[in-house]
PDB file of N, CA and C in Angstrom:
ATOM      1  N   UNK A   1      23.871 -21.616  -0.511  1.00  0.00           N
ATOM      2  CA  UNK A   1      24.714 -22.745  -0.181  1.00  0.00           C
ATOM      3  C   UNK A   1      23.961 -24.026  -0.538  1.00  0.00           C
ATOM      4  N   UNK A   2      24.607 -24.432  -1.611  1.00  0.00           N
ATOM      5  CA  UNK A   2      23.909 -26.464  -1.914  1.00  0.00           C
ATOM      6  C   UNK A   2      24.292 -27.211  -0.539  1.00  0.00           C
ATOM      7  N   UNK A   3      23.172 -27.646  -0.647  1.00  0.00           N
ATOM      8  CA  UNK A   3      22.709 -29.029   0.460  1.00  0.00           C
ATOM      9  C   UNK A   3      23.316 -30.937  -0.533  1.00  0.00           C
ATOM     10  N   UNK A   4      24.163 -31.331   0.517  1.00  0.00           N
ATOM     11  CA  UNK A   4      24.628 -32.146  -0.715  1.00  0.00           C
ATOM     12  C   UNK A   4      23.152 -33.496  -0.177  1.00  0.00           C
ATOM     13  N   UNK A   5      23.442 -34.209  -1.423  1.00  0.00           N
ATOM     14  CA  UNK A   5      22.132 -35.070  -1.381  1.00  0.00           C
ATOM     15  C   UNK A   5      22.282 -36.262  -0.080  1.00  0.00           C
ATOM     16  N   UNK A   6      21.228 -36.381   0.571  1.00  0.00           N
ATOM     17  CA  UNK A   6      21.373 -37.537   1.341  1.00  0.00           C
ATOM     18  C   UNK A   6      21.218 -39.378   0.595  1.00  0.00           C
ATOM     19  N   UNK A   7      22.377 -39.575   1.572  1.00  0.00           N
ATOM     20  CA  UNK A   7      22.504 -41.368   1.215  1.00  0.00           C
ATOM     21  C   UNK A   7      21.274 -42.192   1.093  1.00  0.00           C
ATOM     22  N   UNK A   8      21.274 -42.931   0.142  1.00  0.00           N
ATOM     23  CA  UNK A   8      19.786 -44.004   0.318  1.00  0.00           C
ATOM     24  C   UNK A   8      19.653 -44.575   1.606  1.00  0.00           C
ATOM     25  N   UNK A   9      20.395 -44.735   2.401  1.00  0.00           N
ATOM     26  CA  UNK A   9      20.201 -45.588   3.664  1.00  0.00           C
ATOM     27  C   UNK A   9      19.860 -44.049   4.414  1.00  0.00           C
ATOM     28  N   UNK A  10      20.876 -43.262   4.747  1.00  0.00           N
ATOM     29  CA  UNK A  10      20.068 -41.791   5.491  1.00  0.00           C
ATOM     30  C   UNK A  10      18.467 -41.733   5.419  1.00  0.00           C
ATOM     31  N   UNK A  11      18.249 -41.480   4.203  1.00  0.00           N
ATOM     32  CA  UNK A  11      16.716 -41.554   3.795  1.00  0.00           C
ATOM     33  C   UNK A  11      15.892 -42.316   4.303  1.00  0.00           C
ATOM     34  N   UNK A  12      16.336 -44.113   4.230  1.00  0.00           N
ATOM     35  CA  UNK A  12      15.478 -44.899   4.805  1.00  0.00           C
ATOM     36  C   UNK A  12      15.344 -44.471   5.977  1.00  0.00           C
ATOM     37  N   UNK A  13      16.650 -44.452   6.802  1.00  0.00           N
ATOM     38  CA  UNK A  13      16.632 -44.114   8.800  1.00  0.00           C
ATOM     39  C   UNK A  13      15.932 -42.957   9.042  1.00  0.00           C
ATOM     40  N   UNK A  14      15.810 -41.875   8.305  1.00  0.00           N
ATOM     41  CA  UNK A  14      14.767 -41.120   8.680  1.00  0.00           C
ATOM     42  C   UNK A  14      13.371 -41.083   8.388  1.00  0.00           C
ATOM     43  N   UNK A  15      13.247 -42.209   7.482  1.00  0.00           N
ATOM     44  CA  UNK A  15      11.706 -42.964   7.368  1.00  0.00           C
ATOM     45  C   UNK A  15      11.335 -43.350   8.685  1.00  0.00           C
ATOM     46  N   UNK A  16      12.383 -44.817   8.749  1.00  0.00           N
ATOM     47  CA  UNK A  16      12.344 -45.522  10.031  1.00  0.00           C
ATOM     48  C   UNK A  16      12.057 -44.631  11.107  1.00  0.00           C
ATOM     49  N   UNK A  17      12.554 -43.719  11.505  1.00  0.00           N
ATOM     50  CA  UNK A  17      12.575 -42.396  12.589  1.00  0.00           C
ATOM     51  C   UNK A  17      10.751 -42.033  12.713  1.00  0.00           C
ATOM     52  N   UNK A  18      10.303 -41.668  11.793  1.00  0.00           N
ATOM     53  CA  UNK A  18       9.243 -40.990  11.520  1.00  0.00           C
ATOM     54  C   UNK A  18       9.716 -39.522  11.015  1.00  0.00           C
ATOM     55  N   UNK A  19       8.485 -39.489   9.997  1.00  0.00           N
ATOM     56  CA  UNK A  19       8.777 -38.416   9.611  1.00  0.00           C
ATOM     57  C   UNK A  19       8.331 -37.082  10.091  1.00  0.00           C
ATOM     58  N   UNK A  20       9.057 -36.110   9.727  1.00  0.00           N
ATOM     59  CA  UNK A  20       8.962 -34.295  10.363  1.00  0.00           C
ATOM     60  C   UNK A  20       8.935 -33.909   8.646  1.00  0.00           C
ATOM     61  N   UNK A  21       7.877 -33.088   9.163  1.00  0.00           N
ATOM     62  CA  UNK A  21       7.081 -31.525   7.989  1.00  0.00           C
ATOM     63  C   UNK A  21       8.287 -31.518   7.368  1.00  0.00           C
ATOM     64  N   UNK A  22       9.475 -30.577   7.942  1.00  0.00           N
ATOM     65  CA  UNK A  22      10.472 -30.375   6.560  1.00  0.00           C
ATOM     66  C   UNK A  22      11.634 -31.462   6.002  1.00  0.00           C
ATOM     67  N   UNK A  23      11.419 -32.972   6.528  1.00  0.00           N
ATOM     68  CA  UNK A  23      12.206 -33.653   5.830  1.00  0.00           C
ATOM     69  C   UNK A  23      11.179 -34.359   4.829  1.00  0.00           C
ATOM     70  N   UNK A  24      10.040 -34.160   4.489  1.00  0.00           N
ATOM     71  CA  UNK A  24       9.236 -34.636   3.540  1.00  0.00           C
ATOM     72  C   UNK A  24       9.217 -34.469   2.473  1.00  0.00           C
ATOM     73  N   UNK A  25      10.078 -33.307   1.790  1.00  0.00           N
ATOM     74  CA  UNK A  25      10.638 -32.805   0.679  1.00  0.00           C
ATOM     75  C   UNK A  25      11.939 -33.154   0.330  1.00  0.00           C
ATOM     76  N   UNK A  26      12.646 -33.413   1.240  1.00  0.00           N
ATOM     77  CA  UNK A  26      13.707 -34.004   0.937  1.00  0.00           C
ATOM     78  C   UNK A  26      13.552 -35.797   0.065  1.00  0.00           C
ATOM     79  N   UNK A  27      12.615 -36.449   1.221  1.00  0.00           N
ATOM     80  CA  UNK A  27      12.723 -37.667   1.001  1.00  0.00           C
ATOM     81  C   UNK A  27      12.005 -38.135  -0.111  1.00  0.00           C
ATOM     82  N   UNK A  28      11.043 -37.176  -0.151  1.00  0.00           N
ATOM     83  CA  UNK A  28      10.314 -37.247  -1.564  1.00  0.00           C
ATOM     84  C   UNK A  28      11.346 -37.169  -2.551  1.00  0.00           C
ATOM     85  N   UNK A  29      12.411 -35.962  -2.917  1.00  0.00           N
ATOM     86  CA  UNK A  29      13.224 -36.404  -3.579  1.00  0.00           C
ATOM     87  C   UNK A  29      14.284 -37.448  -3.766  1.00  0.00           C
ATOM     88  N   UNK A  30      14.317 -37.854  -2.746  1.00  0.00           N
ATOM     89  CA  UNK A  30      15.208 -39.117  -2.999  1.00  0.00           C
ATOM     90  C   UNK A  30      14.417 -40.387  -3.491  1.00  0.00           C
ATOM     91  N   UNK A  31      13.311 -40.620  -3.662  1.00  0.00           N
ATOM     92  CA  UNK A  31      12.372 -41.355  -3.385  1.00  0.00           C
ATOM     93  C   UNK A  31      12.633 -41.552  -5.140  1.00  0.00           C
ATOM     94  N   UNK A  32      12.335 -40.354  -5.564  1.00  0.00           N
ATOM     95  CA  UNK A  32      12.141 -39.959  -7.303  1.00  0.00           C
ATOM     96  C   UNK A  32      13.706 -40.364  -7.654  1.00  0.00           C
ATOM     97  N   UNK A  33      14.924 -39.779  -6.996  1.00  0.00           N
ATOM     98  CA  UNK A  33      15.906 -40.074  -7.633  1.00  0.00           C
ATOM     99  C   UNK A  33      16.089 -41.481  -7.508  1.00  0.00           C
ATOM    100  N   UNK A  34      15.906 -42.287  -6.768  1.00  0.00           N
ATOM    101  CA  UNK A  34      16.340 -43.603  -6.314  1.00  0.00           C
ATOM    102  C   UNK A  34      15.805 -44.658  -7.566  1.00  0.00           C
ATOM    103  N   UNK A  35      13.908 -43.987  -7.758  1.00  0.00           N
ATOM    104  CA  UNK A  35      13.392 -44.568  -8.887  1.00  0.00           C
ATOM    105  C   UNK A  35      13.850 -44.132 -10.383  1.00  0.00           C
ATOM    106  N   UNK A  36      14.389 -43.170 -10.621  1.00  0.00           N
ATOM    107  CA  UNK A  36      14.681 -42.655 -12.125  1.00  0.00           C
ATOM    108  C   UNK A  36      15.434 -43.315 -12.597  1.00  0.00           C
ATOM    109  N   UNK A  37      16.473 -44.324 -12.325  1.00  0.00           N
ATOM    110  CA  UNK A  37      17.589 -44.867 -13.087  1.00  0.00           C
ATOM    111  C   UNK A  37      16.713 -46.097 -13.531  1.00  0.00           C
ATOM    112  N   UNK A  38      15.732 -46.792 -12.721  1.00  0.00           N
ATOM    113  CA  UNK A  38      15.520 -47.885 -13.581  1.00  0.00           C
ATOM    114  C   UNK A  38      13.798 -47.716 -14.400  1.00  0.00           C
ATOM    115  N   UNK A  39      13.713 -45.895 -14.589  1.00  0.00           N
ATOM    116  CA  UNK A  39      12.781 -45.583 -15.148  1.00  0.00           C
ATOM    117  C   UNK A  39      13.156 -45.321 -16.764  1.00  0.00           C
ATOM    118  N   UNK A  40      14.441 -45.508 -16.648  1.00  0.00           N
ATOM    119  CA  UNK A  40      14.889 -45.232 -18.292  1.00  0.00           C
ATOM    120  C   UNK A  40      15.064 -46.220 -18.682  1.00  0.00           C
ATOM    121  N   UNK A  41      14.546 -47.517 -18.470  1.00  0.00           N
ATOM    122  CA  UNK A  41      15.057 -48.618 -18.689  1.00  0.00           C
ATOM    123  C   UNK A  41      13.356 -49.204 -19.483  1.00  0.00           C
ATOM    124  N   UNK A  42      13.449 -49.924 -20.679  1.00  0.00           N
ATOM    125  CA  UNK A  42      12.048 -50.281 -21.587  1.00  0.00           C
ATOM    126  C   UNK A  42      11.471 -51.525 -20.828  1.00  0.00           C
ATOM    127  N   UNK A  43      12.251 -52.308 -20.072  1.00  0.00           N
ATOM    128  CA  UNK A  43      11.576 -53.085 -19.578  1.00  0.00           C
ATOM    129  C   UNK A  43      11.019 -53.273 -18.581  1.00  0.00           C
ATOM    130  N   UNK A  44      11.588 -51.534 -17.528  1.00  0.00           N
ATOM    131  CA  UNK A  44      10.668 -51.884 -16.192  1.00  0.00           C
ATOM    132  C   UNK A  44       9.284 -51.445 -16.076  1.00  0.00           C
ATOM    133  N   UNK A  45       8.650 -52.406 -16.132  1.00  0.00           N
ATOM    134  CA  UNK A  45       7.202 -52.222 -16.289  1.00  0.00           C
ATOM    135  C   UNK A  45       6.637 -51.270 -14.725  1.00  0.00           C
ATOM    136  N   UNK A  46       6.817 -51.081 -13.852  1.00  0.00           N
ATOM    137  CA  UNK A  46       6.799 -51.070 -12.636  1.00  0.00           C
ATOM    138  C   UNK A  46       7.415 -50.817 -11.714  1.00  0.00           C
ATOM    139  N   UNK A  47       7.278 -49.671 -10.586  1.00  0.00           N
ATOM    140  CA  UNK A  47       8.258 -49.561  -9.471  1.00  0.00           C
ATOM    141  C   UNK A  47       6.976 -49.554  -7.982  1.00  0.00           C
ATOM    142  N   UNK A  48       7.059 -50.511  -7.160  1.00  0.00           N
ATOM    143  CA  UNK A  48       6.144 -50.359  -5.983  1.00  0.00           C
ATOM    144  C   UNK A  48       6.470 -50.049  -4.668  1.00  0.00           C
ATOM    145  N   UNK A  49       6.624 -49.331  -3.883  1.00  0.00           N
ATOM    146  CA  UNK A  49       6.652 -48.510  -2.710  1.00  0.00           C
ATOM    147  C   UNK A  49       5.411 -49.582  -1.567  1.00  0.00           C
ATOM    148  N   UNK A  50       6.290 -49.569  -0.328  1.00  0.00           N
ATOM    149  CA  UNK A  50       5.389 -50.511   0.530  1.00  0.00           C
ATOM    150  C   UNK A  50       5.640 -49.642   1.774  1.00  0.00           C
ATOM    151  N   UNK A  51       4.816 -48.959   2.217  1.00  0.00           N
ATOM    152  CA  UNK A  51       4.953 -48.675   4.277  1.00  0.00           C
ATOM    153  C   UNK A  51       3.766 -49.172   4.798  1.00  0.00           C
ATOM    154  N   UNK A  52       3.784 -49.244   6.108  1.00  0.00           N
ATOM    155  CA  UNK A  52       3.042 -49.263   7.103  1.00  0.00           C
ATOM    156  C   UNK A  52       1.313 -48.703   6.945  1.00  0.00           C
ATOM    157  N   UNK A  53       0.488 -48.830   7.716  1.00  0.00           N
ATOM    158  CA  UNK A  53      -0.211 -48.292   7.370  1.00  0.00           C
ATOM    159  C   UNK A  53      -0.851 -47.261   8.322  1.00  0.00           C
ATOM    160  N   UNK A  54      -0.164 -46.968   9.075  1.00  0.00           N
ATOM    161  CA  UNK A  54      -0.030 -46.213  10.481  1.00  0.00           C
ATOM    162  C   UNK A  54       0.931 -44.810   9.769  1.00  0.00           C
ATOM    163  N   UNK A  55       1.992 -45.164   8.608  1.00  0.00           N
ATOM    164  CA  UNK A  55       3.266 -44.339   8.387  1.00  0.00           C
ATOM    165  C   UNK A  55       2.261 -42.949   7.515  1.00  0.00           C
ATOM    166  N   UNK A  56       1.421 -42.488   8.216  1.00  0.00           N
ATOM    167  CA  UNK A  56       0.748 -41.570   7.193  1.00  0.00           C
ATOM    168  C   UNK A  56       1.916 -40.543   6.177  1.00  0.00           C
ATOM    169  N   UNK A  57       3.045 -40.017   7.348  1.00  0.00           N
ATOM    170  CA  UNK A  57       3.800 -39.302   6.621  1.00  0.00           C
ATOM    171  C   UNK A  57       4.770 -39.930   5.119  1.00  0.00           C
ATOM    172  N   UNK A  58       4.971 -40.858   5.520  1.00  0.00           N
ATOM    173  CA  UNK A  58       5.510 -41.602   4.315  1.00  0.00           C
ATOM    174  C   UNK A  58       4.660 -41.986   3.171  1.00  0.00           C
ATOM    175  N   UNK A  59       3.102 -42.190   3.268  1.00  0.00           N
ATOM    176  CA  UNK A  59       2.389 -42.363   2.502  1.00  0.00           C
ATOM    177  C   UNK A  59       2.089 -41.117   1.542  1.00  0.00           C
ATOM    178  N   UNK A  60       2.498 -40.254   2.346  1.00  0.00           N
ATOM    179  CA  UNK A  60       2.276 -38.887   1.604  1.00  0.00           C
ATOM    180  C   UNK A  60       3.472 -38.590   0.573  1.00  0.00           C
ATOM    181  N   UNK A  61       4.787 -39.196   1.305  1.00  0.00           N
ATOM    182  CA  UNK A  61       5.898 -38.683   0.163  1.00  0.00           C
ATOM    183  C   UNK A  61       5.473 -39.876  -0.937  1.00  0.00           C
ATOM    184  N   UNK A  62       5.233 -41.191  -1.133  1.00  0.00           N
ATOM    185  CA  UNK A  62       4.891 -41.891  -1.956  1.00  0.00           C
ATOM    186  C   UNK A  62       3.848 -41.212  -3.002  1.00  0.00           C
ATOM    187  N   UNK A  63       2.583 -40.062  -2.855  1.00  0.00           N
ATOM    188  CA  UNK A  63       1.816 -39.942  -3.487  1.00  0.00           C
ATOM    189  C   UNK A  63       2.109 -38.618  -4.176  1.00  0.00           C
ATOM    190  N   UNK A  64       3.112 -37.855  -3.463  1.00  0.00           N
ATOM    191  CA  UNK A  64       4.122 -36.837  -3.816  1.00  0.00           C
ATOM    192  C   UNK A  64       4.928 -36.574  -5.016  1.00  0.00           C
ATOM    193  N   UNK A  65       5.462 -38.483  -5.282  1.00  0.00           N
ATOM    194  CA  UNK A  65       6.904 -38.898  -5.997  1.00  0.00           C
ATOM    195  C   UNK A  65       6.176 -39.496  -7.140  1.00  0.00           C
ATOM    196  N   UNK A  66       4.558 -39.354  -7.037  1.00  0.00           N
ATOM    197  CA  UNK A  66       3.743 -40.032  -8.287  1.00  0.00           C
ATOM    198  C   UNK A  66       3.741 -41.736  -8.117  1.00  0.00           C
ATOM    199  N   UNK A  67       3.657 -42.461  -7.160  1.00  0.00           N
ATOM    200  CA  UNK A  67       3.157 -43.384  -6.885  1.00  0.00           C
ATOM    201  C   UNK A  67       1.762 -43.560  -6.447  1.00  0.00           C
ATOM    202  N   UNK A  68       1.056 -44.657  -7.164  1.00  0.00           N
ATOM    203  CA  UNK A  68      -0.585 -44.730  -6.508  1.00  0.00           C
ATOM    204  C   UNK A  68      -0.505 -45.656  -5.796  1.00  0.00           C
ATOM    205  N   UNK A  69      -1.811 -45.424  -5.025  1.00  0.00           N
ATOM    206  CA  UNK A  69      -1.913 -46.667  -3.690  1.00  0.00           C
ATOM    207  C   UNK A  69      -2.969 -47.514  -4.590  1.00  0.00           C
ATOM    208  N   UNK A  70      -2.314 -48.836  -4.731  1.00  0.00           N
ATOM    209  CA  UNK A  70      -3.092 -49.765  -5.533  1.00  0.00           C
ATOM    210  C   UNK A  70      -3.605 -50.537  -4.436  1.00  0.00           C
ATOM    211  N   UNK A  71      -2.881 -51.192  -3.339  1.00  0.00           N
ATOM    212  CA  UNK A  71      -3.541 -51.879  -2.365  1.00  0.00           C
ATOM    213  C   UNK A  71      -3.495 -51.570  -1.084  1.00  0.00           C
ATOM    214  N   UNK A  72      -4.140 -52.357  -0.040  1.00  0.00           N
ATOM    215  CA  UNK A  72      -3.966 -52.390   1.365  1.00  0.00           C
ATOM    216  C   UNK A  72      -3.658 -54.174   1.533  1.00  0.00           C
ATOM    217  N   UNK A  73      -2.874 -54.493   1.843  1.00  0.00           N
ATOM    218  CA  UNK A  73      -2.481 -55.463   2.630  1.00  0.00           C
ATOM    219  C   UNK A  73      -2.730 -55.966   4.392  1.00  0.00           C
ATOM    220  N   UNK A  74      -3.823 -57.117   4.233  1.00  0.00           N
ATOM    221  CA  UNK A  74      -4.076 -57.252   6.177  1.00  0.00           C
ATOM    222  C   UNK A  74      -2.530 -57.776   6.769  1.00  0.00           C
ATOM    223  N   UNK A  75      -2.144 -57.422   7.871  1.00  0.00           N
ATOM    224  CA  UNK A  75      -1.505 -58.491   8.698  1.00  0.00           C
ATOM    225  C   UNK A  75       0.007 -58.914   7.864  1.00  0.00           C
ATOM    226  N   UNK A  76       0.552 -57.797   6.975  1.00  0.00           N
ATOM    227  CA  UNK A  76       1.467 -58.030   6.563  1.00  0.00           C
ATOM    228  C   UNK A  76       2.690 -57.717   6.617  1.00  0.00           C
ATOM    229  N   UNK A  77       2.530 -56.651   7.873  1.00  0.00           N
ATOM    230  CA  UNK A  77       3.847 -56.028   8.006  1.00  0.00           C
ATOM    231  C   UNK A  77       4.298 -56.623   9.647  1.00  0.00           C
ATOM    232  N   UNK A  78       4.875 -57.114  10.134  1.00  0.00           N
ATOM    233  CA  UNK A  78       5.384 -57.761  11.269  1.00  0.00           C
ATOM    234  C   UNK A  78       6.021 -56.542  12.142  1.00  0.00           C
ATOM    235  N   UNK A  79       5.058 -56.547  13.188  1.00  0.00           N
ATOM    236  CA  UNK A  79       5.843 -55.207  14.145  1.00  0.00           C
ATOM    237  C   UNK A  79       6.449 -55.798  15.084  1.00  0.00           C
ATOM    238  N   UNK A  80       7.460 -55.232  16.025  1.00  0.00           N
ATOM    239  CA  UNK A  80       8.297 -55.345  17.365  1.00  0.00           C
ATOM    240  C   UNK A  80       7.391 -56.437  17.991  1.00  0.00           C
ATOM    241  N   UNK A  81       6.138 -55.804  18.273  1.00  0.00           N
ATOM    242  CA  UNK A  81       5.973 -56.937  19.473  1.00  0.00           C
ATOM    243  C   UNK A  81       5.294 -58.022  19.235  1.00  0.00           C
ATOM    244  N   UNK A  82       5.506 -58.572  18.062  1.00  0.00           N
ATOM    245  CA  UNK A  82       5.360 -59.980  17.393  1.00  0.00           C
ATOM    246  C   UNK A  82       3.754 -59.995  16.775  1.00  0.00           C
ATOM    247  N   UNK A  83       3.133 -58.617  16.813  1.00  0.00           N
ATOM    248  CA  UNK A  83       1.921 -58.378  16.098  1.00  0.00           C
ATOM    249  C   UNK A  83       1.886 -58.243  14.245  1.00  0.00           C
ATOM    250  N   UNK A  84       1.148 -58.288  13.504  1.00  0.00           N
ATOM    251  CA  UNK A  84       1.105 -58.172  12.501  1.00  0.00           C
ATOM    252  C   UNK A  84       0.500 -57.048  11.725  1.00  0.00           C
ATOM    253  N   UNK A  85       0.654 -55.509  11.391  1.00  0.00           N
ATOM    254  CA  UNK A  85      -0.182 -54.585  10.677  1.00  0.00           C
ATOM    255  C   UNK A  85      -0.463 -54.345   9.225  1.00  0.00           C
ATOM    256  N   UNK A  86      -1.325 -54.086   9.182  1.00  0.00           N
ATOM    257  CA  UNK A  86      -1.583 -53.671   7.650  1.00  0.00           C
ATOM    258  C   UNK A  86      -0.579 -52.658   6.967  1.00  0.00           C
ATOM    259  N   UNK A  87      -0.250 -52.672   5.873  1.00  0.00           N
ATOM    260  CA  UNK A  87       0.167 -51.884   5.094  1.00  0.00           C
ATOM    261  C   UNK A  87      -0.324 -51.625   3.928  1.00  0.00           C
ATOM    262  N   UNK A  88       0.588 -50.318   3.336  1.00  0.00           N
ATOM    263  CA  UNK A  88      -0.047 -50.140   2.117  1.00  0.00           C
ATOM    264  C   UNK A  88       0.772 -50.101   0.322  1.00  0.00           C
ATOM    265  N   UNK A  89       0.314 -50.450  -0.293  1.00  0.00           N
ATOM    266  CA  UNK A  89       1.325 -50.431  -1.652  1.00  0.00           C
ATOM    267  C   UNK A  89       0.832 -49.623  -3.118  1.00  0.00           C
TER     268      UNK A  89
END
């Protein structure tokens, strides 16, 4: 039985959620499909992926989908309680 594909926003909310062991394969693929349309394209030089730096599970589907971690960012991601965390890109 096909699994039909989840929505780009589904995907994000179960980012947002945190991630679980078997939706990490999923989102990894959406991750790749989301990027492939403007990978056929000659002028996009570039596609960059940004989480948290706490989001270990998400960092993993990023390195999964063939994205590298080029940076760490201090104090750039704005959390709930008006603090500032690092992330990564």
């Amino acid at each position: 039985m096909a699994t039909k594909p989840m929505s780009r926003q589904t995907a994000i909310d179960m980012v947002c959620m945190g991630l679980r062991h078997e939706y990490r394969v999923l989102i990894e693929q959406q991750v790749r499909v989301s990027c492939s349309p403007g990978l056929d394209k000659p002028e996009a030089v570039r596609f960059e992926g940004q989480t948290r730096v706490d989001k270990i599970g998400m960092r993993k589907v990023f390195l999964k989908a063939g994205f590298l971690k080029e940076a760490h960012y201090r104090m750039s991601w704005p959390a709930d309680d008006g603090t500032r965390l690092a992330s990564v890109a």
